[in-house]
C-alpha atoms as a PDB file:
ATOM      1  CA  UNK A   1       0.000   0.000   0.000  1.00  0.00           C
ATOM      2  CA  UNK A   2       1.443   2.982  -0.917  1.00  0.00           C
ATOM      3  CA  UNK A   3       1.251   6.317   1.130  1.00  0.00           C
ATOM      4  CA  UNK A   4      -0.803   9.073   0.141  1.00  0.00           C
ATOM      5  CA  UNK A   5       0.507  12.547  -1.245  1.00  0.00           C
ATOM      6  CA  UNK A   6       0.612  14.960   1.000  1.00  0.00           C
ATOM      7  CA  UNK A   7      -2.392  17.042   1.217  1.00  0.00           C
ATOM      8  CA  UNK A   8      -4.375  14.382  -1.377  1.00  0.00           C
ATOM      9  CA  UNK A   9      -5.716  10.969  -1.462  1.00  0.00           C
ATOM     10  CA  UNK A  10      -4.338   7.982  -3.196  1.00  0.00           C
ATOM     11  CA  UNK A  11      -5.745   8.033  -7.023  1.00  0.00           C
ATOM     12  CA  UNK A  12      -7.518   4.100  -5.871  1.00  0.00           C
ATOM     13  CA  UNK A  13      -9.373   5.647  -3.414  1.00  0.00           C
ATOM     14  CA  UNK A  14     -13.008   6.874  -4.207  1.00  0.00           C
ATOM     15  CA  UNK A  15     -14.264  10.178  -3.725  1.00  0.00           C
ATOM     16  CA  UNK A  16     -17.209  11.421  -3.002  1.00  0.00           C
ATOM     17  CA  UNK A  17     -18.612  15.026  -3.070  1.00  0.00           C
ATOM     18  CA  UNK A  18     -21.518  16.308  -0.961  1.00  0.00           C
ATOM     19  CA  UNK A  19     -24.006  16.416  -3.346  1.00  0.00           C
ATOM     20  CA  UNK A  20     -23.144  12.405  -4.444  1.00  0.00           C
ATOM     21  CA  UNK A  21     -23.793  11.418  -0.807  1.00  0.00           C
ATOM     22  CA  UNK A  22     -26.833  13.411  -0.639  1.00  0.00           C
ATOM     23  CA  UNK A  23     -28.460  11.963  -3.665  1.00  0.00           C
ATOM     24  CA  UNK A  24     -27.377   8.477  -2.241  1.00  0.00           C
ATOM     25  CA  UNK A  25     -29.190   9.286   1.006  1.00  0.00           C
ATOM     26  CA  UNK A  26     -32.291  10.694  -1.217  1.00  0.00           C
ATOM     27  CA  UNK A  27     -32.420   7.310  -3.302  1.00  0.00           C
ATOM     28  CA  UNK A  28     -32.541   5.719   0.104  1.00  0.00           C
ATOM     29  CA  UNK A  29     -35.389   7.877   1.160  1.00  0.00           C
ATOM     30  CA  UNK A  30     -37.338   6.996  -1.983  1.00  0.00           C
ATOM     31  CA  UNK A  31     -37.079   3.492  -1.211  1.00  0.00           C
ATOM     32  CA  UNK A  32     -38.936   3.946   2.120  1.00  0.00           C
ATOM     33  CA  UNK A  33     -42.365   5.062   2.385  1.00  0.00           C
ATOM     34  CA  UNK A  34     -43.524   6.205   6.288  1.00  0.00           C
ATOM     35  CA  UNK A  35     -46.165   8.527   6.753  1.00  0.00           C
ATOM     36  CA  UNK A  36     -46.305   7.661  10.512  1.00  0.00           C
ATOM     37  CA  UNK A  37     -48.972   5.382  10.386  1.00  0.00           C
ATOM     38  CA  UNK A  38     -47.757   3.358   7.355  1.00  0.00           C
ATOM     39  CA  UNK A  39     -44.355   2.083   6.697  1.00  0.00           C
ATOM     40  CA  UNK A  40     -43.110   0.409   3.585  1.00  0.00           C
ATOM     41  CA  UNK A  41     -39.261  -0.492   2.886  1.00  0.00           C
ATOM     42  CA  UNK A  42     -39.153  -1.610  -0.523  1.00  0.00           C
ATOM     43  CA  UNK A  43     -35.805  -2.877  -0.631  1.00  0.00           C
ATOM     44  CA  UNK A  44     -36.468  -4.947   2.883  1.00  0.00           C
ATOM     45  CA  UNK A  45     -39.792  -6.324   1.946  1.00  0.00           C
ATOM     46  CA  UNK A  46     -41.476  -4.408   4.929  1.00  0.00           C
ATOM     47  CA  UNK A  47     -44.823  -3.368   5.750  1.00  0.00           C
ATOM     48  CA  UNK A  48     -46.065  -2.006   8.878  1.00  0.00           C
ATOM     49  CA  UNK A  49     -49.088  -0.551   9.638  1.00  0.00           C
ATOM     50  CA  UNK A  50     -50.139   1.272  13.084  1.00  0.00           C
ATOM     51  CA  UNK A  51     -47.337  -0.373  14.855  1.00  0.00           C
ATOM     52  CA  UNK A  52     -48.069  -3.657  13.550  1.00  0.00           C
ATOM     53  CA  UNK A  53     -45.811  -5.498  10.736  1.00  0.00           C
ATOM     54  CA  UNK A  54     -47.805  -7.194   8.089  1.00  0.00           C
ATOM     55  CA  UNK A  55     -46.492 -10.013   5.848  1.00  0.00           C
ATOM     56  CA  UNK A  56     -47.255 -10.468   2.372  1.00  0.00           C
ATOM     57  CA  UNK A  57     -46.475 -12.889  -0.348  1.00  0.00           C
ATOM     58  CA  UNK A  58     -43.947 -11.314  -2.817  1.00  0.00           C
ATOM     59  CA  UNK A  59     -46.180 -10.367  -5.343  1.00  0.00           C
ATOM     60  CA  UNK A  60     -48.704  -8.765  -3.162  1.00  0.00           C
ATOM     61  CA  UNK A  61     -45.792  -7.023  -1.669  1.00  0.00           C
ATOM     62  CA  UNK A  62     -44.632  -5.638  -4.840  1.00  0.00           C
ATOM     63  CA  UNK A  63     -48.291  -4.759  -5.834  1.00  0.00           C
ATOM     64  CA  UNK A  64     -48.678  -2.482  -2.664  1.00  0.00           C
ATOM     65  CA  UNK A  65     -45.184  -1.362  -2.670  1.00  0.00           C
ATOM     66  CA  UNK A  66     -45.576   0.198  -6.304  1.00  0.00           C
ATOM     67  CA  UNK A  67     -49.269   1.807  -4.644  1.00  0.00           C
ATOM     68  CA  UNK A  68     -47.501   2.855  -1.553  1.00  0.00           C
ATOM     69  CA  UNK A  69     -44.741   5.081  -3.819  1.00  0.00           C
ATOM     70  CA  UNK A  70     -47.534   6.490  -5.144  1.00  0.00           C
ATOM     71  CA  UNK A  71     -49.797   7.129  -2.372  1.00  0.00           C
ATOM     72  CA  UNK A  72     -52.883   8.733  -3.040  1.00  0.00           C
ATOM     73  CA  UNK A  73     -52.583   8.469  -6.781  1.00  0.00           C
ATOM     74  CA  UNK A  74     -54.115   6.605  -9.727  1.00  0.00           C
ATOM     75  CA  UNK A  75     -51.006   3.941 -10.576  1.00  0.00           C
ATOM     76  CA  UNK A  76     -51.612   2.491 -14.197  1.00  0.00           C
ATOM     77  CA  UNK A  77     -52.671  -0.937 -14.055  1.00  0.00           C
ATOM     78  CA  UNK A  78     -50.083  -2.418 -16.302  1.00  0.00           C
ATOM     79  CA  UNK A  79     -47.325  -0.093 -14.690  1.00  0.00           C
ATOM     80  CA  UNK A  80     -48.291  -1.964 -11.237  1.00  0.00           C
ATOM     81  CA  UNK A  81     -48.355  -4.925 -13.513  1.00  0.00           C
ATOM     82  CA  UNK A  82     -44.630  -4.542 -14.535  1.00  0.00           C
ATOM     83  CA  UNK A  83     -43.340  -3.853 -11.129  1.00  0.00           C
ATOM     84  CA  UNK A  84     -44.510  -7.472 -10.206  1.00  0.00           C
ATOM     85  CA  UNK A  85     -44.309  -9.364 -13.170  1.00  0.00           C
ATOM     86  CA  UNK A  86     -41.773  -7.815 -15.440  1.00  0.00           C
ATOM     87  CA  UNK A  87     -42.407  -8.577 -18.769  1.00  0.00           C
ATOM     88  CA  UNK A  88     -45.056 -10.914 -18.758  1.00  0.00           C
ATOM     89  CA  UNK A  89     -48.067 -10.829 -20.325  1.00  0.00           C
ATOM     90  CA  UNK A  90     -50.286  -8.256 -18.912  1.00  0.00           C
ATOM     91  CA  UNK A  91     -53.096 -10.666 -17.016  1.00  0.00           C
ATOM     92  CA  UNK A  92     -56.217  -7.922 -15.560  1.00  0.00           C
ATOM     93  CA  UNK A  93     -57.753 -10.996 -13.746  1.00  0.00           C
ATOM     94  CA  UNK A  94     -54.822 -12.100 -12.042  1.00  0.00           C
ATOM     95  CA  UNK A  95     -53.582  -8.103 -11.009  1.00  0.00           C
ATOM     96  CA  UNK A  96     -57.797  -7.973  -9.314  1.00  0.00           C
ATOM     97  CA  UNK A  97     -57.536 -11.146  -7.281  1.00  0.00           C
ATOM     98  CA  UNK A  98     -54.052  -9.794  -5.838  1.00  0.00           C
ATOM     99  CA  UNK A  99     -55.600  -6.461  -5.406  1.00  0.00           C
ATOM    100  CA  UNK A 100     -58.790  -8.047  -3.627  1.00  0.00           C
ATOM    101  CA  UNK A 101     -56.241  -9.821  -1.319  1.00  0.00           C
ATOM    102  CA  UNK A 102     -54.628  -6.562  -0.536  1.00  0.00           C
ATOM    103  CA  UNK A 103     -58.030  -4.867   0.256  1.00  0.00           C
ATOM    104  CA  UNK A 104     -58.954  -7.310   2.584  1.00  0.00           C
ATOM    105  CA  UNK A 105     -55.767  -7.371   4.522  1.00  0.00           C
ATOM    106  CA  UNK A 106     -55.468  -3.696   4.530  1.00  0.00           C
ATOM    107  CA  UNK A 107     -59.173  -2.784   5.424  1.00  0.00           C
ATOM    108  CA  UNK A 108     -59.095  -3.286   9.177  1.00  0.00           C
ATOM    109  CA  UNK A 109     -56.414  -0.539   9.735  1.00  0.00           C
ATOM    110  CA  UNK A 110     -58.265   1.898   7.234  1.00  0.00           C
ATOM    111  CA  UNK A 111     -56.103   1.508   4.004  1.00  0.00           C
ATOM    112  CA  UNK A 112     -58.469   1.640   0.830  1.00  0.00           C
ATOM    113  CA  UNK A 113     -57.143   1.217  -2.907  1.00  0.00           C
ATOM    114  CA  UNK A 114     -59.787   2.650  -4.713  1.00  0.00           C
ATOM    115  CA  UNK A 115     -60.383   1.531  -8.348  1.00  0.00           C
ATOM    116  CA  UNK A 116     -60.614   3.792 -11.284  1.00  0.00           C
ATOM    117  CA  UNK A 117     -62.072   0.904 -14.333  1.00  0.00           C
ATOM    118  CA  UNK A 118     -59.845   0.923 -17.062  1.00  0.00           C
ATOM    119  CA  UNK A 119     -57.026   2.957 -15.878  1.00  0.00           C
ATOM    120  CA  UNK A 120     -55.240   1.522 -12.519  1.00  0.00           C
ATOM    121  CA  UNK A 121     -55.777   2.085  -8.707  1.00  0.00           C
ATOM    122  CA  UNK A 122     -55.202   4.567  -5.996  1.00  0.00           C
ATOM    123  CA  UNK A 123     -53.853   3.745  -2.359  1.00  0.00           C
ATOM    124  CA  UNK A 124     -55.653   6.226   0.380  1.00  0.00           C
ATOM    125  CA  UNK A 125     -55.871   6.946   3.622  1.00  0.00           C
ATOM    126  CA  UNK A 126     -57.525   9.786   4.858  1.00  0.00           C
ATOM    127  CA  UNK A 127     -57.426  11.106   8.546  1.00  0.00           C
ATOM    128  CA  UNK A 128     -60.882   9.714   9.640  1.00  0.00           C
ATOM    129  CA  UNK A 129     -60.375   6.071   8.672  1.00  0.00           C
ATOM    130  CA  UNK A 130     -56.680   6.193  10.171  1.00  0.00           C
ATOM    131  CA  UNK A 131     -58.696   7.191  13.173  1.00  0.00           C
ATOM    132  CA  UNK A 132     -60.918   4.031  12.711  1.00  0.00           C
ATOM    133  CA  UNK A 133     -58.131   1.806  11.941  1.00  0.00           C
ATOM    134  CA  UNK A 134     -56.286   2.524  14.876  1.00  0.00           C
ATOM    135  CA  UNK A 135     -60.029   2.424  16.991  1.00  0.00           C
ATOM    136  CA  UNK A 136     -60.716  -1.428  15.241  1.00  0.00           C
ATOM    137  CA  UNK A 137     -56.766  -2.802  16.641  1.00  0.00           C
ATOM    138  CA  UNK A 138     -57.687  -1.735  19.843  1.00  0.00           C
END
């Protein structure tokens, strides 16, 4: 190993300026979803809701992951579909049952995912169903 100039760093050694490190902590940040009430980690496979962690199976996780980035928006059907499944064939039947799954799961703390026919589906909370969510786990 060979010592470093004086006053520089060894030409092997990265470097990294402020704004690198902050857009490295901002990807981070985009890869977590916490509004206080819900918590998603997309790169852990996590889900918690009021305090309480809630397991999925992988697909359903990557269903309500791609919902949970965009929170109280209509998400495209086939652009959930591709965050799932990749390239497969887009299947509408197969994208409802996992969304029925989710709805059920997610009802008692107050999550809805609203439909909009022939465009996608909307994750949303608003403040009186947290309220009732958090009422219904007591």
């Amino acid at each position: 190993m060979q010592a470093a100039p004086l006053g520089g760093q060894m030409a092997s050694e990265p470097r990294f300026s402020v704004q690198q490190h902050t857009l490295a902590g901002n990807a981070q940040e985009a890869n977590v979803y916490d509004d206080g009430y819900l918590r998603v980690e997309h790169d852990n496979y996590y889900v918690a809701c009021a305090g309480k962690r809630i397991s999925l199976p992988l697909k359903e996780f990557l269903v309500f992951s791609r919902l949970a980035r965009n929170a109280d928006r209509v998400v495209p059907s086939e652009e959930i579909w591709r965050s799932a499944w990749g390239d497969s064939p887009f299947n509408s039947l197969s994208l409802r049952v996992h969304i029925h799954r989710l709805r059920r799961t997610f009802q008692p703390f107050g999550l809805r995912i609203e439909s909009m026919v022939g465009v996608g589906y909307c994750l949303s909370l608003d403040d009186q169903q947290r309220e009732h969510g958090v009422q219904a786990l007591a």
